[in-house]
Protein backbone atom coordinates (compact mmCIF):
# COMPACT_ATOMS: atom_id res chain seq x y z
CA UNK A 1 -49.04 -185.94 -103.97
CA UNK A 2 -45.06 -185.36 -104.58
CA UNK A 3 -44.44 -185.75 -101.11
CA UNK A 4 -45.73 -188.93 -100.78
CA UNK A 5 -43.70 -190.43 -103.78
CA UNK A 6 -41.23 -189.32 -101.68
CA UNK A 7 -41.80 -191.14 -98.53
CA UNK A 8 -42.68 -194.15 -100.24
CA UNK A 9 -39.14 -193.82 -102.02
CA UNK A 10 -37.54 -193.35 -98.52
CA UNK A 11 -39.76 -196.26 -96.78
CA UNK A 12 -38.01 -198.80 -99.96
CA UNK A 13 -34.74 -197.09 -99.54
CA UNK A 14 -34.85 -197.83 -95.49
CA UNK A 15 -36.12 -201.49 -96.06
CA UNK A 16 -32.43 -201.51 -98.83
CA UNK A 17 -30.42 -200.05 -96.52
CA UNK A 18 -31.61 -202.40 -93.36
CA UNK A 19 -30.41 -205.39 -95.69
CA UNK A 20 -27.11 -203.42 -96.72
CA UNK A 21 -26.67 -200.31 -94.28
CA UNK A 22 -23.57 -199.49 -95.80
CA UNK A 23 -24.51 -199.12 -99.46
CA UNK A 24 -23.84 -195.81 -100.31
CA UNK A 25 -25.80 -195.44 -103.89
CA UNK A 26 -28.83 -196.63 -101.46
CA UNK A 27 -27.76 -194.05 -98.83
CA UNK A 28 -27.12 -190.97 -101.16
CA UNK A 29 -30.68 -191.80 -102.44
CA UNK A 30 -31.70 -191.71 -98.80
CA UNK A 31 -30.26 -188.48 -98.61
CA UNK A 32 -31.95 -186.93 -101.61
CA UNK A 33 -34.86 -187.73 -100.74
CA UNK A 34 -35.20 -186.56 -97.14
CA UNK A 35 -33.85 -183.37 -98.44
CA UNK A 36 -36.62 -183.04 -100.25
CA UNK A 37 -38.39 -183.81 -97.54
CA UNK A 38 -37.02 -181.41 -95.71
CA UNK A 39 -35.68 -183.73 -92.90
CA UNK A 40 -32.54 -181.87 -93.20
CA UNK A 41 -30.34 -184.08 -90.27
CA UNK A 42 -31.64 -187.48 -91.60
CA UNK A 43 -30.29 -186.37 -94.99
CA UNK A 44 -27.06 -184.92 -93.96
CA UNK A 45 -26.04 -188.46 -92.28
CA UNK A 46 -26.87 -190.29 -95.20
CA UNK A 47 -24.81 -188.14 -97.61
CA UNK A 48 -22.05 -188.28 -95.04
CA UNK A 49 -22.16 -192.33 -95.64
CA UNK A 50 -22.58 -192.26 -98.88
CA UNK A 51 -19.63 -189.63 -99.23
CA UNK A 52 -17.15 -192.41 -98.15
CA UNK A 53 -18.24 -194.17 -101.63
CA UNK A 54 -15.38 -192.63 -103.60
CA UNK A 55 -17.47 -192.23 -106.55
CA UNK A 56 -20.16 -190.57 -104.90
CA UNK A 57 -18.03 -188.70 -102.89
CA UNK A 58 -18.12 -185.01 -103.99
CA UNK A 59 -21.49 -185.24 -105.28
CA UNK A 60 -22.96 -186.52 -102.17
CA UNK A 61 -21.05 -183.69 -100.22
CA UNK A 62 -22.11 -180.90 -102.51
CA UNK A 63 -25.69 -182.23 -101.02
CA UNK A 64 -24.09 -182.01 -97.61
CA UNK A 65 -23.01 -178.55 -98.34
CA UNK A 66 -26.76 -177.83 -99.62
CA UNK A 67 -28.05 -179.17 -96.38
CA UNK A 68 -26.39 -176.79 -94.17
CA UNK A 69 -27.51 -173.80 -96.59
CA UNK A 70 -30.85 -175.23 -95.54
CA UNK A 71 -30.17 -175.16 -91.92
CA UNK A 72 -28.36 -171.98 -92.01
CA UNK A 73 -25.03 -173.31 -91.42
CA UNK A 74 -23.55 -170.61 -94.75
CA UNK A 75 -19.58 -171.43 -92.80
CA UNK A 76 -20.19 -175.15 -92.53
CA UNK A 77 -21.60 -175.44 -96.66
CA UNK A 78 -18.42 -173.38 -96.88
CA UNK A 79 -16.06 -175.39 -95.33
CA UNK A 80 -17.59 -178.77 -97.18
CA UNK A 81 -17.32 -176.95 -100.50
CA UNK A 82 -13.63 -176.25 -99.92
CA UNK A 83 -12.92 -180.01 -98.99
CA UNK A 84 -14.24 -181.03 -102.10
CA UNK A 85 -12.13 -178.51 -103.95
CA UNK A 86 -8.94 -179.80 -101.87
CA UNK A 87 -10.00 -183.07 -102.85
CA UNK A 88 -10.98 -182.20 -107.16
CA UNK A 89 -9.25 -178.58 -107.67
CA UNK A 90 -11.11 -178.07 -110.80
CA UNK A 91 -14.84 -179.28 -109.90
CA UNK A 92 -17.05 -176.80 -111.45
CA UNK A 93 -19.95 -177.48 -110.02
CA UNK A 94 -18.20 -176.93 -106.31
CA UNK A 95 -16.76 -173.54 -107.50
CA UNK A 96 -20.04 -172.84 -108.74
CA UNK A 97 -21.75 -173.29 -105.61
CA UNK A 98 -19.22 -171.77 -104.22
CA UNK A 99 -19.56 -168.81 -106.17
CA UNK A 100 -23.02 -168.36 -105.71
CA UNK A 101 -22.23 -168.67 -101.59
CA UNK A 102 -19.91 -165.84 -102.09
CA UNK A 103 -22.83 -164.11 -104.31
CA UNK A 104 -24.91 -164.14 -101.39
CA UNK A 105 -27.63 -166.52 -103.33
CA UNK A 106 -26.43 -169.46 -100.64
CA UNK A 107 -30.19 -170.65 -100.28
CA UNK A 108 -30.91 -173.84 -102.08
CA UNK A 109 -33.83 -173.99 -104.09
């Protein structure tokens, strides 16, 4: 049931972004979403896009970073993490995740 609200969310969010494909609320949405539908590369190229929306920016890489914990990329959610930190020294949610990847917890739930 879940699962569908979540491809009917990513069906509206494809029509948006065919109208305005580089609108990067509609593309972190896209990304959300098919990260929780598991369609790990289809997510991490939206949050990419939507990353180049300064106010999205670290947020939407954070979700990049979770993506590649996904995929089993631990060095690559590493490196992400640390480009966000280059980019906002003092994000605590970054050194959070980060903390956690050093913890060994890395997995996203």
């Amino acid at each position: 049931m879940q699962e569908r609200k979540y491809e009917d969310a990513q069906h509206s969010i494809l029509e948006a972004l065919a109208l305005a494909p580089d609108h990067g609320p509609a593309q972190y949405d896209l990304g959300r979403v098919s990260f929780m539908l598991k369609q790990y590369e289809r997510a991490e190229n939206a949050l990419l896009a939507a990353s180049r929306t300064p106010s999205l920016s670290n947020d939407a890489l954070r979700l990049v970073a979770m993506v590649k914990l996904q995929r089993g990329d631990r060095a690559g959610a590493e490196q992400i993490l640390r480009t966000v930190l280059e980019q906002t020294p003092n994000d605590a949610p970054t050194m959070t995740l980060l903390g956690q990847l050093a913890l060994g917890s890395g997995k996203a739930e």
